[in-house]
Protein backbone atom coordinates (compact mmCIF):
# COMPACT_ATOMS: atom_id res chain seq x y z
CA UNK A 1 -20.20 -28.83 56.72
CA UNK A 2 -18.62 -28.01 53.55
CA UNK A 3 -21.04 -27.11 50.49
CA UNK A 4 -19.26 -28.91 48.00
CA UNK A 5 -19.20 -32.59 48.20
CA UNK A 6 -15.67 -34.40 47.62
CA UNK A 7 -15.65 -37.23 45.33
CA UNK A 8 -14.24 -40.14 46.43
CA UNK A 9 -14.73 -42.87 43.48
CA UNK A 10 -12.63 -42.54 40.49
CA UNK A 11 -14.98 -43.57 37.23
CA UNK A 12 -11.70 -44.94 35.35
CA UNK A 13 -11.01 -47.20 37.88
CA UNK A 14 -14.77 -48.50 37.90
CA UNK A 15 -14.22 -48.62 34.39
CA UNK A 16 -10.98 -50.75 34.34
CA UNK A 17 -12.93 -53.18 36.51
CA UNK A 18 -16.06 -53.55 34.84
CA UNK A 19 -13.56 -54.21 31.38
CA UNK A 20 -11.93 -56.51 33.10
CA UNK A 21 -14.55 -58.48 34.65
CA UNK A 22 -16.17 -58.43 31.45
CA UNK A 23 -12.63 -60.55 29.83
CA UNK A 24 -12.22 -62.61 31.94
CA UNK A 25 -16.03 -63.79 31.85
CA UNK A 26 -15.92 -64.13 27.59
CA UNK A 27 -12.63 -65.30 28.06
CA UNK A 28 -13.29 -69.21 27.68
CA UNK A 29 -15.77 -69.00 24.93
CA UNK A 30 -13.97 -71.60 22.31
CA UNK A 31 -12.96 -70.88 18.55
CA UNK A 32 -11.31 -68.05 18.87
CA UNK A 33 -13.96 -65.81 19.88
CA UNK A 34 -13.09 -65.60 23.58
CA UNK A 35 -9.82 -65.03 22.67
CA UNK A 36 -10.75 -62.05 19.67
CA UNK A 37 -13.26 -60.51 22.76
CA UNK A 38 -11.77 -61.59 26.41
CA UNK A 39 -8.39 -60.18 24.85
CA UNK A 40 -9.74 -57.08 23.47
CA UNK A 41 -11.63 -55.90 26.53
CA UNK A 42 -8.32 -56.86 29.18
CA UNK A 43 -6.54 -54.75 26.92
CA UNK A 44 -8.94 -51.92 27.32
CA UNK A 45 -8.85 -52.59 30.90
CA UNK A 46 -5.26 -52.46 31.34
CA UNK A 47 -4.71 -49.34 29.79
CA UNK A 48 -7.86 -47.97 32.02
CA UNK A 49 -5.86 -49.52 34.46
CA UNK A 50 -3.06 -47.73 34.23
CA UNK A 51 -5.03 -44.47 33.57
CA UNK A 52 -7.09 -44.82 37.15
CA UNK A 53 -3.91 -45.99 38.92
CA UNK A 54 -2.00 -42.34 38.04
CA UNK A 55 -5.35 -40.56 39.15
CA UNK A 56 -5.92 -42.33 42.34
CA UNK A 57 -1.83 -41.52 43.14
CA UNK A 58 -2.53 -37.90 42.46
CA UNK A 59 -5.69 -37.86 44.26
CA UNK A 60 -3.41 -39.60 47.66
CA UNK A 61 -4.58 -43.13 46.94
CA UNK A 62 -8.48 -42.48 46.57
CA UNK A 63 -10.35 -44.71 44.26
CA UNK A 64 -7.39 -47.48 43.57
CA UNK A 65 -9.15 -50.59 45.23
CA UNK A 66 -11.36 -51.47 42.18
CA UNK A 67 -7.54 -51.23 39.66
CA UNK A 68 -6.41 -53.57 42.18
CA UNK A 69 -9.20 -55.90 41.38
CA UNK A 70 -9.25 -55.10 37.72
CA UNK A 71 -5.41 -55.98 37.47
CA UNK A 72 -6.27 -59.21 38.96
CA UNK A 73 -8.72 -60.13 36.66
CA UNK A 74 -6.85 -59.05 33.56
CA UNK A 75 -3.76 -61.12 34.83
CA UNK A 76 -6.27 -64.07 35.33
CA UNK A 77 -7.37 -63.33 31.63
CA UNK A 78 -4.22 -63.30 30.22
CA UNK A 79 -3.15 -66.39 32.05
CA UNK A 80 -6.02 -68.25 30.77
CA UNK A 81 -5.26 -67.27 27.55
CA UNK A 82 -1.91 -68.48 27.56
CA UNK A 83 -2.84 -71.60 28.58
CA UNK A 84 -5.36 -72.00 25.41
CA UNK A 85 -8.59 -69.75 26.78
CA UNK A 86 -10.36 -69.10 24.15
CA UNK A 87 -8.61 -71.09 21.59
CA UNK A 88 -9.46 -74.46 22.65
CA UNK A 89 -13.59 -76.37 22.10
């Protein structure tokens, strides 16, 4: 047994996910401010996103499973927000 312990979870992607989650849950808030909040945190997420995606490929795919979740809920988010999340009482 090896002395150092490998880590397997990537903190980005955790991040990413707990963004996202975070959108898509202020999302619907009406009069804008689900829209000003929801919208800023996806954002966040996405780029997080992106940021945990390129170090779980250059870590051979460890740690991706919560971007995957976090790109689904910012693509939920920014559905809903096309539709008039956000906007609309």
């Amino acid at each position: 047994m090896s002395s150092s312990v490998e880590r397997r979870s990537n903190p980005t992607a955790w991040a990413a996910f707990w963004f996202a989650l975070a959108g898509l849950v202020l999302m619907p808030i009406p009069l804008f401010i689900g829209l000003i909040l929801g919208g800023a945190l996806s954002v966040i997420a996405a780029v997080l996103a992106v940021i945990a995606l390129l170090k779980g490929l250059a870590r051979s795919g460890k740690g991706i499973a919560p971007v995957v979740f976090a790109a689904i809920f910012i693509a939920l988010t920014w559905g809903g927000i096309s539709v008039g999340g956000g906007t609309i009482w």
